[in-house]
C-alpha atoms as a PDB file:
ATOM      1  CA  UNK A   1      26.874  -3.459 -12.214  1.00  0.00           C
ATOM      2  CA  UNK A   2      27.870  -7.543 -11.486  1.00  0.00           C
ATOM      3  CA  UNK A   3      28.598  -6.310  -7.945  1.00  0.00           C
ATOM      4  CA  UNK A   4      25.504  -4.728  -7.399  1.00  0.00           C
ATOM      5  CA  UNK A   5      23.388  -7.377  -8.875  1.00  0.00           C
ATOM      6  CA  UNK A   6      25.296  -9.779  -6.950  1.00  0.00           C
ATOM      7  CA  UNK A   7      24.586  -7.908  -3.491  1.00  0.00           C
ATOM      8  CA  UNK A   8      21.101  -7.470  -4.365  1.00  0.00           C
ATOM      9  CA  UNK A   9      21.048 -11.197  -5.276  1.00  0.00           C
ATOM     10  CA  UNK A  10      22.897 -12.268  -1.733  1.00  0.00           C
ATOM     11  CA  UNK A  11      19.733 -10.881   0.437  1.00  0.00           C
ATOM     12  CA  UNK A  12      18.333 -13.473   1.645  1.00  0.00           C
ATOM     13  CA  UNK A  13      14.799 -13.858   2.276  1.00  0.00           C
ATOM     14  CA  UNK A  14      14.006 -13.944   6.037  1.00  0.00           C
ATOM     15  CA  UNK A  15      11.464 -16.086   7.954  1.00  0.00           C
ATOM     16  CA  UNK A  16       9.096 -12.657   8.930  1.00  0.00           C
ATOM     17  CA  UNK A  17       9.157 -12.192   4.945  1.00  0.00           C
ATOM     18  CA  UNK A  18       8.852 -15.920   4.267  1.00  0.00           C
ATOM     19  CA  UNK A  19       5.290 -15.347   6.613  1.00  0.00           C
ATOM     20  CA  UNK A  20       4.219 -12.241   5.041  1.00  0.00           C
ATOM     21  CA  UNK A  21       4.714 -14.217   1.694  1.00  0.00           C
ATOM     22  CA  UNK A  22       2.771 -17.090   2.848  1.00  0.00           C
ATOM     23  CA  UNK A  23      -0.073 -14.854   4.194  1.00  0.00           C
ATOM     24  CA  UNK A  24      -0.149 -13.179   0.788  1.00  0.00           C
ATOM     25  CA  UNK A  25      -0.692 -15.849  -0.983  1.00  0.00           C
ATOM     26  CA  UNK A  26      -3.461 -17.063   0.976  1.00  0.00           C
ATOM     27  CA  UNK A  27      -5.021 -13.800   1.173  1.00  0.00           C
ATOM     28  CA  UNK A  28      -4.910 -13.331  -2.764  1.00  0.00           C
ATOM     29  CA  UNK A  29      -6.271 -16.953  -2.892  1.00  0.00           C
ATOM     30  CA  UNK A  30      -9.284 -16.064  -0.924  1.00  0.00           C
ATOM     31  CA  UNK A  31      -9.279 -13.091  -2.574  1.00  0.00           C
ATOM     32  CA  UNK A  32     -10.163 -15.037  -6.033  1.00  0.00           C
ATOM     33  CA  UNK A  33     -12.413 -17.105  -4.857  1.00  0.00           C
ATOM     34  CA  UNK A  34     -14.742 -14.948  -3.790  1.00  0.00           C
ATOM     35  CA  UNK A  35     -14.379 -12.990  -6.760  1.00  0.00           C
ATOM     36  CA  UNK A  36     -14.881 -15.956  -8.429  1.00  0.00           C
ATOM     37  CA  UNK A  37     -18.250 -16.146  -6.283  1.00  0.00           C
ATOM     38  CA  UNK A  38     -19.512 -13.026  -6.194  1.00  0.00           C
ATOM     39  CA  UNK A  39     -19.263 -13.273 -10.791  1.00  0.00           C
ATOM     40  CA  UNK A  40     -21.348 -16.673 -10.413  1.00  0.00           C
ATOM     41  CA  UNK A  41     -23.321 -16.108  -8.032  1.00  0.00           C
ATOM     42  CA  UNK A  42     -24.440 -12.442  -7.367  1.00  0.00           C
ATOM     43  CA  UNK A  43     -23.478 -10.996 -11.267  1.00  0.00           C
ATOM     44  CA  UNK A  44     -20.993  -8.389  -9.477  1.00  0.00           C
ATOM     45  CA  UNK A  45     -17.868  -7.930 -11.001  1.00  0.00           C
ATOM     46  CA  UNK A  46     -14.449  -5.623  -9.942  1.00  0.00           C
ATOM     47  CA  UNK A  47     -14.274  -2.482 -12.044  1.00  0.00           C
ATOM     48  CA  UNK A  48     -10.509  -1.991 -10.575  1.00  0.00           C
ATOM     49  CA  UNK A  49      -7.909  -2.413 -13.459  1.00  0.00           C
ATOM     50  CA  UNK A  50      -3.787  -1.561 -13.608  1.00  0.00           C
ATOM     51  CA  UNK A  51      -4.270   2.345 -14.478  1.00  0.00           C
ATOM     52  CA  UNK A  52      -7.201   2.839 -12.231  1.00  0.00           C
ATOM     53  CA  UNK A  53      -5.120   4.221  -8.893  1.00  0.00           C
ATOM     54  CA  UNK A  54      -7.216   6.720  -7.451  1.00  0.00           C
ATOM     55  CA  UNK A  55      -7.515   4.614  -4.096  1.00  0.00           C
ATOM     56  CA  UNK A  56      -3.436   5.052  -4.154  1.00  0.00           C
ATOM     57  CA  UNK A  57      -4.415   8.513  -2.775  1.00  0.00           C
ATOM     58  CA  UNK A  58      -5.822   7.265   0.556  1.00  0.00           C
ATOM     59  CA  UNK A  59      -3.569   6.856   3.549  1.00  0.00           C
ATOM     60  CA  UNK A  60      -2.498   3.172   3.026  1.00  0.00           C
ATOM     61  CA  UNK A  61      -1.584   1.161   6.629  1.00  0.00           C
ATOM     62  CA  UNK A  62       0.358  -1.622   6.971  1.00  0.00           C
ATOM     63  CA  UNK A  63       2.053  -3.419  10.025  1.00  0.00           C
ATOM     64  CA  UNK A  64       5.617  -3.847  10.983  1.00  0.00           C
ATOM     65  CA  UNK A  65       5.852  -8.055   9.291  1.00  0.00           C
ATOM     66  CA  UNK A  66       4.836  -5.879   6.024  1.00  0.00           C
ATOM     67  CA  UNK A  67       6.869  -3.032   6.441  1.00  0.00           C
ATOM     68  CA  UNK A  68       9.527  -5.789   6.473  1.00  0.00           C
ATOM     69  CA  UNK A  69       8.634  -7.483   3.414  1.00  0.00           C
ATOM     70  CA  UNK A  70       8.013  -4.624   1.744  1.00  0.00           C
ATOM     71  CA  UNK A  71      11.699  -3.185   2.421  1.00  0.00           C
ATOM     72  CA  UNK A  72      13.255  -6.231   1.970  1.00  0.00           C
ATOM     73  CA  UNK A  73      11.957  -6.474  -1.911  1.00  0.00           C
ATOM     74  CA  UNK A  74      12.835  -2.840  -2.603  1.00  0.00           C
ATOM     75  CA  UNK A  75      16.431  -3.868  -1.359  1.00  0.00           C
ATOM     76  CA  UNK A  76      16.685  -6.845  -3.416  1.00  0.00           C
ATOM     77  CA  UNK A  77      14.662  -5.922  -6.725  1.00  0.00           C
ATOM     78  CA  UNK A  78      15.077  -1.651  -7.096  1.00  0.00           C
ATOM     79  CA  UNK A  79      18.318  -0.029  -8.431  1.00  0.00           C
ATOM     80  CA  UNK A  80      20.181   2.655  -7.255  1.00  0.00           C
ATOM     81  CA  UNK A  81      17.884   5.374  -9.365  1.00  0.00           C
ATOM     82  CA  UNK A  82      14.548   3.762  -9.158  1.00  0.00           C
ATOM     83  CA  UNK A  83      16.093   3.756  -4.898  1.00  0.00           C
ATOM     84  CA  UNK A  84      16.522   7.186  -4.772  1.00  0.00           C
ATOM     85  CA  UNK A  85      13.578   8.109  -6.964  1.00  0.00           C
ATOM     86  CA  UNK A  86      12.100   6.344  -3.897  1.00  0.00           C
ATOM     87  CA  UNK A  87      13.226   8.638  -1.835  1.00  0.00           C
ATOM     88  CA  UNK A  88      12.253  11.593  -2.922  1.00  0.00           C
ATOM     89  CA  UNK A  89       8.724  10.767  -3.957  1.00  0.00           C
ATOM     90  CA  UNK A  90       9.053   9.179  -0.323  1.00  0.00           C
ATOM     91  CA  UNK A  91       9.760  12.652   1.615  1.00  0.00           C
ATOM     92  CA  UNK A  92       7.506  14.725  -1.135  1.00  0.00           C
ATOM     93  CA  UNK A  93       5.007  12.560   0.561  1.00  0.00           C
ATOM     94  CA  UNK A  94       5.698  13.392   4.270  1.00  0.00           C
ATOM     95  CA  UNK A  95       6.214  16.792   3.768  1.00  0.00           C
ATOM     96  CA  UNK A  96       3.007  17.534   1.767  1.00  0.00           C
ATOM     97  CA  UNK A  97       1.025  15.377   4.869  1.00  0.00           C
ATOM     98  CA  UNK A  98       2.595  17.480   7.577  1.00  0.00           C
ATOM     99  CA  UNK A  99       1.744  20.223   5.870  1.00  0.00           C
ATOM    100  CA  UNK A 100      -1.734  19.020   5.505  1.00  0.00           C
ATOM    101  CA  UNK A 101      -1.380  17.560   9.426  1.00  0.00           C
ATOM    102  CA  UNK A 102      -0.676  21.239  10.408  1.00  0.00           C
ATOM    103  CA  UNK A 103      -4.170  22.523   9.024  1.00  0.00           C
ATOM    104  CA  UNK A 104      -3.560  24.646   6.716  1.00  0.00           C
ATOM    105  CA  UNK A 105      -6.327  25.627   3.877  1.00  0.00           C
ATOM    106  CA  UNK A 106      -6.585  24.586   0.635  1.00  0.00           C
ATOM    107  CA  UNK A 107      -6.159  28.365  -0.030  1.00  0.00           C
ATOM    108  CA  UNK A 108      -2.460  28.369   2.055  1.00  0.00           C
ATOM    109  CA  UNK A 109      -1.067  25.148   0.416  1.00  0.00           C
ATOM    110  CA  UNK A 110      -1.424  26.526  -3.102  1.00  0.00           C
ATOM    111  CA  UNK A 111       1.591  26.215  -5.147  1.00  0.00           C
ATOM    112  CA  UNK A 112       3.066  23.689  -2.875  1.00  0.00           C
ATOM    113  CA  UNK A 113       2.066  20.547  -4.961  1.00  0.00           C
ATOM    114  CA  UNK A 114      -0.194  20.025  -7.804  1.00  0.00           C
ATOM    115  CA  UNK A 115      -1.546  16.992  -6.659  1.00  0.00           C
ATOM    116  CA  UNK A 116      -2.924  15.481  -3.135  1.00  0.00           C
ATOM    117  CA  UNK A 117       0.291  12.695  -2.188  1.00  0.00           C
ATOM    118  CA  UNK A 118      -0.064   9.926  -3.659  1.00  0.00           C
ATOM    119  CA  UNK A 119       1.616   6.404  -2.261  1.00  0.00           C
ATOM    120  CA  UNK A 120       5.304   7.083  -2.985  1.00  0.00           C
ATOM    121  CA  UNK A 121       5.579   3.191  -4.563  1.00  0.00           C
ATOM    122  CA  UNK A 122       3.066   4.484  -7.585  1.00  0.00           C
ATOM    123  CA  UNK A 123       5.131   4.757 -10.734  1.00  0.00           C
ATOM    124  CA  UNK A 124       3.195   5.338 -14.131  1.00  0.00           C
ATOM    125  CA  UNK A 125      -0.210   4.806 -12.711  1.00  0.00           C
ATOM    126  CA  UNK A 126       1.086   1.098 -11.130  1.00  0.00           C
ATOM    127  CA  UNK A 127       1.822  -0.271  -8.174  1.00  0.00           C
ATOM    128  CA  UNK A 128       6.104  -0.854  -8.113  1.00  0.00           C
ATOM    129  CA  UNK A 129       5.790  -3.251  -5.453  1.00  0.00           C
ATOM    130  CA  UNK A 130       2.771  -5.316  -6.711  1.00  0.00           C
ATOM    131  CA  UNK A 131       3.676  -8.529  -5.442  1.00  0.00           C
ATOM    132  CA  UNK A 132       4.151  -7.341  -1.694  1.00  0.00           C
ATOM    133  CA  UNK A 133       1.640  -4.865  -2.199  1.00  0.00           C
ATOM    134  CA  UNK A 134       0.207  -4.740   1.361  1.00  0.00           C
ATOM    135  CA  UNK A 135      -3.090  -6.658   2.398  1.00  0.00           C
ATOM    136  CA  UNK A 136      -5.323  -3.674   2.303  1.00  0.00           C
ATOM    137  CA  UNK A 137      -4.262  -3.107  -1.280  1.00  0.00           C
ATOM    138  CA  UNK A 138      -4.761  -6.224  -2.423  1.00  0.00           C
ATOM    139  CA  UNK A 139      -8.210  -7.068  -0.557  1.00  0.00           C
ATOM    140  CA  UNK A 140      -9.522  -3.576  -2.210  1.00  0.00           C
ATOM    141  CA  UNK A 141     -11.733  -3.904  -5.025  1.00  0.00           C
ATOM    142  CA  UNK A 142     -15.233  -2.012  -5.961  1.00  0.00           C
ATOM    143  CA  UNK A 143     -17.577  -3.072  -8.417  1.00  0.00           C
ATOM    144  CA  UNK A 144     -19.041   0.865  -9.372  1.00  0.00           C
ATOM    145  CA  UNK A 145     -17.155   2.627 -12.640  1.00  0.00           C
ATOM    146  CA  UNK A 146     -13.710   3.756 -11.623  1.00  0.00           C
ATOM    147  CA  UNK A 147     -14.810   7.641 -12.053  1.00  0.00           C
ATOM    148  CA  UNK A 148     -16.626   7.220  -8.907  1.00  0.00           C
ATOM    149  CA  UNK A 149     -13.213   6.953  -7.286  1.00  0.00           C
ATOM    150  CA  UNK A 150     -11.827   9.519  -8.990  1.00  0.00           C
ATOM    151  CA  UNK A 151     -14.753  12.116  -7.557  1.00  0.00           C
ATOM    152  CA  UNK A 152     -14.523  10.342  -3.776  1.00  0.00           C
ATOM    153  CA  UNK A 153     -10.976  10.503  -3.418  1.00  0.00           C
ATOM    154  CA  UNK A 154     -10.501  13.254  -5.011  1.00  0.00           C
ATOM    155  CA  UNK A 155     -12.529  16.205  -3.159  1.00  0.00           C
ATOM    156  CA  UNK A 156     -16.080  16.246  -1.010  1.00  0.00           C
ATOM    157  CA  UNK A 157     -18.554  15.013  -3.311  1.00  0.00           C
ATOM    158  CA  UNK A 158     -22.331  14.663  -3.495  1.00  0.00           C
ATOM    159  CA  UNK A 159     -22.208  11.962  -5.559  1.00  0.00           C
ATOM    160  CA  UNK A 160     -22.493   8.043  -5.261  1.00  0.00           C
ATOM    161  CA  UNK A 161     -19.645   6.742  -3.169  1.00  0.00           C
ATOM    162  CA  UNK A 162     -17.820   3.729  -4.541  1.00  0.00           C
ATOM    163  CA  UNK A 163     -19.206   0.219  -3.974  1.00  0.00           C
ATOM    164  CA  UNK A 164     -16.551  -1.552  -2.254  1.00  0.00           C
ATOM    165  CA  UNK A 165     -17.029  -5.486  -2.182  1.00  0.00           C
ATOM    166  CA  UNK A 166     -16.749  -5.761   1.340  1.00  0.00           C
ATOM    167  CA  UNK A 167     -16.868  -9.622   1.528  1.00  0.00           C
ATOM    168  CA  UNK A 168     -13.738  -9.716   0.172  1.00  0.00           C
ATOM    169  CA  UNK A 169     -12.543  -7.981   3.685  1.00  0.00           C
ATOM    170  CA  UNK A 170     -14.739 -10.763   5.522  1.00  0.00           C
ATOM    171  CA  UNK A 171     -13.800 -14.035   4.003  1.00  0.00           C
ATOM    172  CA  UNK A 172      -9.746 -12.211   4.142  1.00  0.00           C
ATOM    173  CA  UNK A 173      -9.629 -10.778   7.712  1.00  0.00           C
ATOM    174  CA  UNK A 174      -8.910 -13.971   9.405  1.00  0.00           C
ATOM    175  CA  UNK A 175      -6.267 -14.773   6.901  1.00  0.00           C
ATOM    176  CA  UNK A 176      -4.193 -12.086   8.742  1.00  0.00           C
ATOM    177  CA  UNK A 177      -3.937 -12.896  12.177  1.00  0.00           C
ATOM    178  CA  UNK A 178      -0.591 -14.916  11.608  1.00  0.00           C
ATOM    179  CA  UNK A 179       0.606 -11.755  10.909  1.00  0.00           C
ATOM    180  CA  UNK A 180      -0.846  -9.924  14.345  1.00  0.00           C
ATOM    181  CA  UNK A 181       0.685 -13.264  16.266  1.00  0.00           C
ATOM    182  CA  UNK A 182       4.386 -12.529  14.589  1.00  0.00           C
ATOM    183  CA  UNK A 183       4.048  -8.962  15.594  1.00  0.00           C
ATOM    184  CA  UNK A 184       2.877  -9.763  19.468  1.00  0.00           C
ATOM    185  CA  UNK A 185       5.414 -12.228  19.946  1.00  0.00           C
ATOM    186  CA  UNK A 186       8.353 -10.000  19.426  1.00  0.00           C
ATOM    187  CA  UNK A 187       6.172  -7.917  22.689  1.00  0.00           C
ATOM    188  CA  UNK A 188       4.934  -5.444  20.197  1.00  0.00           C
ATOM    189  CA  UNK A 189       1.438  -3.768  20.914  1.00  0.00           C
ATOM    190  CA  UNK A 190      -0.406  -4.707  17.295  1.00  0.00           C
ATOM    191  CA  UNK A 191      -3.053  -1.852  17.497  1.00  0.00           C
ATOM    192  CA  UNK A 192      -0.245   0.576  18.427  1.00  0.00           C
ATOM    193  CA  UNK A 193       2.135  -1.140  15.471  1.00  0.00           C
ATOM    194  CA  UNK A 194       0.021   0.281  12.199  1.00  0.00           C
ATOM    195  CA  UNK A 195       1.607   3.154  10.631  1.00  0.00           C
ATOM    196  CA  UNK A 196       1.114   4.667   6.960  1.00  0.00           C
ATOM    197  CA  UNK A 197       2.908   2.817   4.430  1.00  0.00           C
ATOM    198  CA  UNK A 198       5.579   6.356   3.337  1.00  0.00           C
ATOM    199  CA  UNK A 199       6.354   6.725   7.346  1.00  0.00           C
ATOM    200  CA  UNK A 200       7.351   2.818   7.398  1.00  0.00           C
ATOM    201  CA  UNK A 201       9.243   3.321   3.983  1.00  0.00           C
ATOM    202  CA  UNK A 202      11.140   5.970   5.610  1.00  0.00           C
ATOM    203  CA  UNK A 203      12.203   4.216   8.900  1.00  0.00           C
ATOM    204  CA  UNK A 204      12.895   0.748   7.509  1.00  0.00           C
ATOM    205  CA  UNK A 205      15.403   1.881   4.920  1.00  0.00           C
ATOM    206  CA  UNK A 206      16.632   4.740   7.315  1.00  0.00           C
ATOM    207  CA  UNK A 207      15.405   8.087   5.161  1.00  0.00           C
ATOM    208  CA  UNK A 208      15.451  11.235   7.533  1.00  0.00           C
ATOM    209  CA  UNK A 209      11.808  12.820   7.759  1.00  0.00           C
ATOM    210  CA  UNK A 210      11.628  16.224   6.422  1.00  0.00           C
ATOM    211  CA  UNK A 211      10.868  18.828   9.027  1.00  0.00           C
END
């Protein structure tokens, strides 16, 4: 166990995670602020809570500098079970989405999961990677009951959509671009960068898709 915590302890933090870092905390900044304004000055308030994950269902993007980050804190902060547990939640995920990818009904898939895949880092209704959650997980929030995610994500649904603050996305988006430079320095096409968040987990720390 010492030798293990000691490896995990001699990671060091790189510069591309030192950015993402910095970028975070600028973002979540923001972030407050205009939460901050939108309670003072418009009466809206975030319904999102820890336990409310519903959005945790959607197909969550990030970029390569995140991917990084990401990785890196798994590396340095999980152990050997919560690892593996990782990586099986991890290909669960990819295999359930090709199956979806493939086009199969809802009538075909039955008895090949309970659920619709959920992000593979969502343990106990929580995010296991909060503080490097990525950017569009942490500029998220709506200000409608949490139900109303539950319906929307869930299944097709006649009923009110969530009401996403969407200035949180305006006065954030900017915040970013330190991010896109990192990226287009090392001669990376941005646009063509973004991939879900479980098909970055798998390539960063070298899991083999299933087939």
């Amino acid at each position: 166990m010492a030798s293990i915590q000691r490896y995990r302890a001699s990671i060091p933090i790189t510069p591309r995670e030192r950015r993402v870092r910095d970028v975070y905390d600028r973002v979540d900044a923001a972030t407050e602020r205009e939460l901050g304004r939108l309670r003072g000055e418009e009466g809206v308030v975030s319904n999102c809570k820890r336990g409310c994950c519903s959005c945790c269902g959607q197909h969550i993007q990030m970029n390569p500098a995140e991917a990084h980050a990401l990785t890196q804190y798994i590396k340095r902060m999980f152990s050997m079970p919560q690892i593996r547990s990782l990586k099986r939640r991890t290909q669960q995920w990819l295999a359930l989405d090709g199956i979806q990818r493939k086009g199969l009904s809802p009538v075909d898939r039955a008895g090949l999961s309970d659920n619709e895949p959920c992000c593979p880092l969502l343990v106990d209704c929580a995010c296991s990677v909060y503080p490097v959650r990525p950017i569009i997980c942490r500029t998220h929030f709506v200000s409608s009951d949490p139900s109303a995610c539950r319906r929307a994500y869930r299944e097709p649904s006649s009923e009110p959509a969530p009401i996403a603050l969407m200035s949180i996305l305006h006065v954030t988006q900017p915040l970013a671009k330190p991010l896109r430079a990192d990226i287009e320095a090392a001669g990376i096409d941005y646009s063509r960068s973004i991939m879900l968040l479980p098909h970055w987990l798998a390539m960063e720390m070298s899991w083999e898709f299933p087939e």
